[in-house]
C-alpha atoms as a PDB file:
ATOM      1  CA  UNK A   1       0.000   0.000   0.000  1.00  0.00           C
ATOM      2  CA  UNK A   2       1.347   3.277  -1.037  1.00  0.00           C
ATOM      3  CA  UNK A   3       1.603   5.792   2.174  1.00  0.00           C
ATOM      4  CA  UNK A   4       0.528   9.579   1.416  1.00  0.00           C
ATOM      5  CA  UNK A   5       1.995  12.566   2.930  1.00  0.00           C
ATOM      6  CA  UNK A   6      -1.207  14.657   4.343  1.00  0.00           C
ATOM      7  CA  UNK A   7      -0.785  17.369   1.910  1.00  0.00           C
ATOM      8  CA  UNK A   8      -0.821  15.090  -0.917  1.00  0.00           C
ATOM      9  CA  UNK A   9      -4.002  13.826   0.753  1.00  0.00           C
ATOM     10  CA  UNK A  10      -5.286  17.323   0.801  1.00  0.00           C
ATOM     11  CA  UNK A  11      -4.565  17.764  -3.239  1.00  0.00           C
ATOM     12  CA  UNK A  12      -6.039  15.120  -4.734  1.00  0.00           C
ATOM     13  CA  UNK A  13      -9.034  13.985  -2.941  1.00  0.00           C
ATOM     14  CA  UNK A  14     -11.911  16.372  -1.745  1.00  0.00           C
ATOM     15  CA  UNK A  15     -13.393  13.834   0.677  1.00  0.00           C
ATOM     16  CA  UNK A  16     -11.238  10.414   1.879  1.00  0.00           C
ATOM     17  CA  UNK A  17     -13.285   7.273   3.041  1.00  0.00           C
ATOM     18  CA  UNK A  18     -11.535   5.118   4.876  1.00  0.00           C
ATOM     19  CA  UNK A  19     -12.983   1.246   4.736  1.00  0.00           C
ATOM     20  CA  UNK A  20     -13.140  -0.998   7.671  1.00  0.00           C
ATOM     21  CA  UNK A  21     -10.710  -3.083   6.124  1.00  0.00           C
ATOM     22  CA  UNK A  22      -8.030  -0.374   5.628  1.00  0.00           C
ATOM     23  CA  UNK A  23      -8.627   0.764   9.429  1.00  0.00           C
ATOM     24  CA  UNK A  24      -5.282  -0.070  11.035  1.00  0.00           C
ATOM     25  CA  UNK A  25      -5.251   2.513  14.281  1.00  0.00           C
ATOM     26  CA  UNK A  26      -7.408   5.404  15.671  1.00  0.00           C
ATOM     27  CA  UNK A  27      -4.421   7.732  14.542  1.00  0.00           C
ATOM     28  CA  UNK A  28      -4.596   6.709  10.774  1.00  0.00           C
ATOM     29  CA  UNK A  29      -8.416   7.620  10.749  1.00  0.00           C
ATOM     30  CA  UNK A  30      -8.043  11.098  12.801  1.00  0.00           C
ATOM     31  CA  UNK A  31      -5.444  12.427  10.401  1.00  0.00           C
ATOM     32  CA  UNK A  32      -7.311  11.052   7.430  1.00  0.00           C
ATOM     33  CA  UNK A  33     -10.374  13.080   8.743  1.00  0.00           C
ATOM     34  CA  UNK A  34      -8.953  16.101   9.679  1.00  0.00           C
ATOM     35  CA  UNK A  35      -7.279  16.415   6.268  1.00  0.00           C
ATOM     36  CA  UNK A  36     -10.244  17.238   4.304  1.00  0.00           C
ATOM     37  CA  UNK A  37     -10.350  20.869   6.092  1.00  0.00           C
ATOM     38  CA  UNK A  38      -6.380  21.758   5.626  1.00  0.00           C
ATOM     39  CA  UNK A  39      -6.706  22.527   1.807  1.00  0.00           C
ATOM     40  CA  UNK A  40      -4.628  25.405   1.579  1.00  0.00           C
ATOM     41  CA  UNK A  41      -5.736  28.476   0.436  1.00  0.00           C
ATOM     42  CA  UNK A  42      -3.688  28.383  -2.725  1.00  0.00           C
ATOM     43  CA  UNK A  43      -5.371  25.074  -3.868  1.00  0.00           C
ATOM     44  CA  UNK A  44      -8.791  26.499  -3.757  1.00  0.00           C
ATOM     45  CA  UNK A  45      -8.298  29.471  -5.325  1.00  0.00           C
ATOM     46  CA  UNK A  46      -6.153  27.805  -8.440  1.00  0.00           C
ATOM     47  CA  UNK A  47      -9.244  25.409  -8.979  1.00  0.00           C
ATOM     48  CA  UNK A  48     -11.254  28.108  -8.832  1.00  0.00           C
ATOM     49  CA  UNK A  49      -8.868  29.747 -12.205  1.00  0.00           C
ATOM     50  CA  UNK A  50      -8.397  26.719 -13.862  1.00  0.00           C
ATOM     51  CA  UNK A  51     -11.826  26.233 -16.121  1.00  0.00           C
ATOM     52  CA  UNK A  52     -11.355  23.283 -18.527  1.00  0.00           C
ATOM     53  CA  UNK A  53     -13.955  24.212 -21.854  1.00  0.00           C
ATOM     54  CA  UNK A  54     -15.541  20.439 -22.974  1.00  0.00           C
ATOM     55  CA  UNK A  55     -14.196  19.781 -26.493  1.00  0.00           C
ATOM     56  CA  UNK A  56     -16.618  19.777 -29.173  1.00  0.00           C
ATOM     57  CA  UNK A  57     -17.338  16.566 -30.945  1.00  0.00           C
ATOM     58  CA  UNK A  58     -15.583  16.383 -34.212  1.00  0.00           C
ATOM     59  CA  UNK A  59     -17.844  15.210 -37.050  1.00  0.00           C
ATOM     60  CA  UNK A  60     -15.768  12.043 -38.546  1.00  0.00           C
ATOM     61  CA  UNK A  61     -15.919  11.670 -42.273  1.00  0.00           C
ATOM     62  CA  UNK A  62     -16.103   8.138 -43.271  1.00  0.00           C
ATOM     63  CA  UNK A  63     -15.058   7.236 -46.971  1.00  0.00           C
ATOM     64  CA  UNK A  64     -17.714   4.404 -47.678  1.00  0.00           C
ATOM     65  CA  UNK A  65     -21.295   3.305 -46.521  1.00  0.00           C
ATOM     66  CA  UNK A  66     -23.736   0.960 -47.813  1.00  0.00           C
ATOM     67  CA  UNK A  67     -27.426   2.038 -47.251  1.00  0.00           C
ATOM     68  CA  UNK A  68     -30.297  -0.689 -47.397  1.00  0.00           C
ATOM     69  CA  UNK A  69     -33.387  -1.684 -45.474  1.00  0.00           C
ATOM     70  CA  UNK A  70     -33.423  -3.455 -41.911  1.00  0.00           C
ATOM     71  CA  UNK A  71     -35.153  -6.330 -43.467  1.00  0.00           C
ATOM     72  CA  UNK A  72     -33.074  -6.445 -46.393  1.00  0.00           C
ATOM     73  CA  UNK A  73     -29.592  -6.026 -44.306  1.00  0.00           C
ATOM     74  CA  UNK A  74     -29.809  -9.139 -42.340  1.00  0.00           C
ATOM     75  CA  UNK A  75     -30.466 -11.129 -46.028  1.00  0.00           C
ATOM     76  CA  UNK A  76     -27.381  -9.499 -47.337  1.00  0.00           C
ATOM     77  CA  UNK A  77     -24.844 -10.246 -44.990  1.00  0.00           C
ATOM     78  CA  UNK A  78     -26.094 -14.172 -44.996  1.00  0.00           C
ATOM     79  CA  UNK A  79     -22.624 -16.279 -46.565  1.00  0.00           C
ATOM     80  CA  UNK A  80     -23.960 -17.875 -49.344  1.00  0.00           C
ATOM     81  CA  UNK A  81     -26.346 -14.128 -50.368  1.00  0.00           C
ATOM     82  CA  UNK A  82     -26.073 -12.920 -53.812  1.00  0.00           C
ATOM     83  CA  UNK A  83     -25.270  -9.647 -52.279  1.00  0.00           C
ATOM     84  CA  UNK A  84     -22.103 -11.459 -50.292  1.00  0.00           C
ATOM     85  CA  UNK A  85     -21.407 -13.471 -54.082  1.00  0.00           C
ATOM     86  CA  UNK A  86     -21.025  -9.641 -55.841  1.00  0.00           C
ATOM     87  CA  UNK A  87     -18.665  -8.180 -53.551  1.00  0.00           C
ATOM     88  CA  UNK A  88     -16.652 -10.895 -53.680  1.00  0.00           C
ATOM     89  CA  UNK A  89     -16.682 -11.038 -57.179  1.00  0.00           C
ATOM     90  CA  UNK A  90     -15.770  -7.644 -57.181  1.00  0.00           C
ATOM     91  CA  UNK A  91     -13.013  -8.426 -54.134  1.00  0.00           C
ATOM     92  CA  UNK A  92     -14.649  -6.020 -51.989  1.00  0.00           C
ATOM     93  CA  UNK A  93     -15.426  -8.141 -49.250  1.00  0.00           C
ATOM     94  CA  UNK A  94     -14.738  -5.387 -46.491  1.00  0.00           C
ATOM     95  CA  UNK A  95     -17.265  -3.651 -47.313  1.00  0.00           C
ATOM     96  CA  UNK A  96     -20.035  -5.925 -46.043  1.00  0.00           C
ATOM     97  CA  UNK A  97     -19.056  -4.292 -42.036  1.00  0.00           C
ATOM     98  CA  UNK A  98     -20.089  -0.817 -43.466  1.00  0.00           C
ATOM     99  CA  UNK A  99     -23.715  -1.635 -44.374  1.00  0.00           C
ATOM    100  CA  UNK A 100     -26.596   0.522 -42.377  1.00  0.00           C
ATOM    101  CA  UNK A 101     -30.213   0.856 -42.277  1.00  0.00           C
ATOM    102  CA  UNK A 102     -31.715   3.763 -43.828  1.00  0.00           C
ATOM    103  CA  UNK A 103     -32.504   5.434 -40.527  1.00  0.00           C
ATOM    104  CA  UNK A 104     -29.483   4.888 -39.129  1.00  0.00           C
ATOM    105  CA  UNK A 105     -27.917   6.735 -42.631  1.00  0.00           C
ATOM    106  CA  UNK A 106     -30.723   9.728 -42.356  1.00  0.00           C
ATOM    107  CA  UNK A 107     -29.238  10.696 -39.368  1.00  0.00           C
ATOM    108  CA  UNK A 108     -25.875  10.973 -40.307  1.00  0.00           C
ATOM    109  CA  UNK A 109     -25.960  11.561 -43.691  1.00  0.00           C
ATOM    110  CA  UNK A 110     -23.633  14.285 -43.890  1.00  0.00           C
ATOM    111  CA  UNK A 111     -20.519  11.776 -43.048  1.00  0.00           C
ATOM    112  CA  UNK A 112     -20.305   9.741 -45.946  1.00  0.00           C
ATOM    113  CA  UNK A 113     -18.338  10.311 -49.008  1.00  0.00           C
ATOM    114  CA  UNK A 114     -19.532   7.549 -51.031  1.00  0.00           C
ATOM    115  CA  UNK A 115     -22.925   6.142 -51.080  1.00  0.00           C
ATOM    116  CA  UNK A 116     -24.365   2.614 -52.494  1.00  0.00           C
ATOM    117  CA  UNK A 117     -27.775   2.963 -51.783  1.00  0.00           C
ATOM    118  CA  UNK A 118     -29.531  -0.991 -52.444  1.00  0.00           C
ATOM    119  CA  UNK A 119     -33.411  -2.032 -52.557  1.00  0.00           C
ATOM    120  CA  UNK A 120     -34.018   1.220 -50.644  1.00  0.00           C
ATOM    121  CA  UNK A 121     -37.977   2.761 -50.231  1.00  0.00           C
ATOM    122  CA  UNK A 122     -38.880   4.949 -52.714  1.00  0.00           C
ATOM    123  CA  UNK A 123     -38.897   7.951 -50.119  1.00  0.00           C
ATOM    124  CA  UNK A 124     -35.299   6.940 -49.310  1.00  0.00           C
ATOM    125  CA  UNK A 125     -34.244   7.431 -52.680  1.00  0.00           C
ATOM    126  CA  UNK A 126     -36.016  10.783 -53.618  1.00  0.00           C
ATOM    127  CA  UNK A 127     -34.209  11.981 -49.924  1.00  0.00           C
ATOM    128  CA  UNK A 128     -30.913  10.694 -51.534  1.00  0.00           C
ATOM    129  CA  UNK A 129     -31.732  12.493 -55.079  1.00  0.00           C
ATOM    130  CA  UNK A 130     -32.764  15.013 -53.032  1.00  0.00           C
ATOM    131  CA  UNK A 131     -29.779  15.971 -51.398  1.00  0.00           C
ATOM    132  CA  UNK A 132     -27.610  16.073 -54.906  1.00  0.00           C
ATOM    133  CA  UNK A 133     -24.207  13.936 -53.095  1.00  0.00           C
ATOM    134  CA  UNK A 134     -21.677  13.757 -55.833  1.00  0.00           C
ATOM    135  CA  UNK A 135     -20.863  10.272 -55.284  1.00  0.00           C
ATOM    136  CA  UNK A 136     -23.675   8.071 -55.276  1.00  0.00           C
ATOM    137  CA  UNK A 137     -25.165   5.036 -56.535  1.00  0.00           C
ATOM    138  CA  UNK A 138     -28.956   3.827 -55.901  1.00  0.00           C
ATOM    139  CA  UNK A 139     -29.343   0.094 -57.190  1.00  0.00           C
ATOM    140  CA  UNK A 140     -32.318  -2.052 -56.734  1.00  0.00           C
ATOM    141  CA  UNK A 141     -32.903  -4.697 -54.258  1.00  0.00           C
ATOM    142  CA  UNK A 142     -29.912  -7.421 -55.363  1.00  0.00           C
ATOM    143  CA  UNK A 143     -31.916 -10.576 -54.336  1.00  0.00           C
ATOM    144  CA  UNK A 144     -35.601  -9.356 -56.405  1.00  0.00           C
ATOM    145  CA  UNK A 145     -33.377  -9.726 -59.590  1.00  0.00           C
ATOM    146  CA  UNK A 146     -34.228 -12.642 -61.690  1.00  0.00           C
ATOM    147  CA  UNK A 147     -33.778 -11.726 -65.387  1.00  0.00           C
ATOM    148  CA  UNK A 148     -29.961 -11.473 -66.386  1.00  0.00           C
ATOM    149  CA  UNK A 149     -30.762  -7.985 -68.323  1.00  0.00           C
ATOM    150  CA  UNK A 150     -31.384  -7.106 -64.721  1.00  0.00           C
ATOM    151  CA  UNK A 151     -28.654  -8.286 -63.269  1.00  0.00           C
ATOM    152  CA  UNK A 152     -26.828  -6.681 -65.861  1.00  0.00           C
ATOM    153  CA  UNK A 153     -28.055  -3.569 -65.783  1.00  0.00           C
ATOM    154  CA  UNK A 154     -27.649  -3.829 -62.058  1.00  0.00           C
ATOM    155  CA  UNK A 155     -23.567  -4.784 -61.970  1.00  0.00           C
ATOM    156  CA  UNK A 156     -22.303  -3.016 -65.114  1.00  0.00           C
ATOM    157  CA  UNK A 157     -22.870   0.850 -63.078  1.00  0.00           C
ATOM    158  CA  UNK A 158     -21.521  -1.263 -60.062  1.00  0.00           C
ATOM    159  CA  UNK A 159     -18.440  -2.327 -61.481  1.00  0.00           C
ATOM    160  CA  UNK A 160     -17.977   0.999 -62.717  1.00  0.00           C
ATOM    161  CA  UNK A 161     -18.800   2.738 -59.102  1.00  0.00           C
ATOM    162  CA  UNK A 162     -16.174   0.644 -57.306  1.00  0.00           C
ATOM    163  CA  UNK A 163     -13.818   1.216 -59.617  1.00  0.00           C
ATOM    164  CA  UNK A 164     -13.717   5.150 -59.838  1.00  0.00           C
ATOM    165  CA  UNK A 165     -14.192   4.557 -55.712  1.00  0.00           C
ATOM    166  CA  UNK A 166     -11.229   2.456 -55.203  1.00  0.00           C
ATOM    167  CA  UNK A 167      -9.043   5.270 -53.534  1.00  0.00           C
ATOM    168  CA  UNK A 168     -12.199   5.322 -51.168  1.00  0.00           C
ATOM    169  CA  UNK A 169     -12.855   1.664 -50.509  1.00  0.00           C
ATOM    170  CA  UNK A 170      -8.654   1.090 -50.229  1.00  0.00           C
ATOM    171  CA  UNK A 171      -9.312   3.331 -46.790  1.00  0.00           C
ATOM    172  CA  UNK A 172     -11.710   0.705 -45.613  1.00  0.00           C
END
């Protein structure tokens, strides 16, 4: 146990509480209570000077995000999902931990540098039109796709958004 002079008592505690298990004489707990009222003058006044602002929360920029439903999240990030297949096709696999739900994205829209927005609701997607973002991509829901002109037209603009995002992605 690590002994304290009483003026180092004095400085860094307001208040000491001494336990029944670290009573070891009457003298230890008269000095420890009498402490509390020898702060010296000095002390108070420099606490009194000393006013620490709180920081401000820095807003955090992230480079990538992947927008989609609640429902539709949990279906993605299943192993064998044709969502997991594509961006692993497009070896892109990290970006599977950076999916959201829409309300989760709504609130902190202004973070993201580079939106895929998949199988959101159409009131999603006239937000995300809405707010003009340079860098976005709205595709539809990746498992409704049956035709292979869909699928097509779904992963062509894909392939072409990861690639002109791969500075982006590379900071996942």
């Amino acid at each position: 146990m690590i002994e304290l002079e009483l003026s180092d008592i004095a400085l860094l505690y307001k208040t000491v509480v001494v336990l029944p298990q670290d009573k070891t004489t009457k003298a230890v707990i008269e000095t420890t209570t009498t402490v509390n009222a020898d702060v010296p003058q000095l002390v108070k006044a420099e606490r009194a000077d000393h006013i620490v602002e709180p920081e401000t929360p820095k807003k955090v920029e992230h480079p990538f995000v992947i927008v989609t439903s609640s429902i539709l999240k949990d279906k993605y990030l299943q192993p064998d999902s044709s969502f997991t297949k594509i961006i692993q096709a497009l070896q892109i696999p990290q970006v599977a931990e950076y999916v959201i739900q829409e309300d989760a994205f709504t609130a902190n829209q202004d973070l993201y540098r580079c939106i895929w927005a998949i199988g959101i609701s159409p009131a999603t997607s006239e937000h995300l039109h809405n707010l003009g973002h340079q860098n976005l991509l709205i595709s539809p829901d990746v498992l409704s796709l049956t035709s292979t002109e869909e699928k097509t037209a779904m992963y062509a603009p894909l392939k072409q958004f990861i690639a002109s995002n791969q500075k982006e992605i590379s900071k996942l």
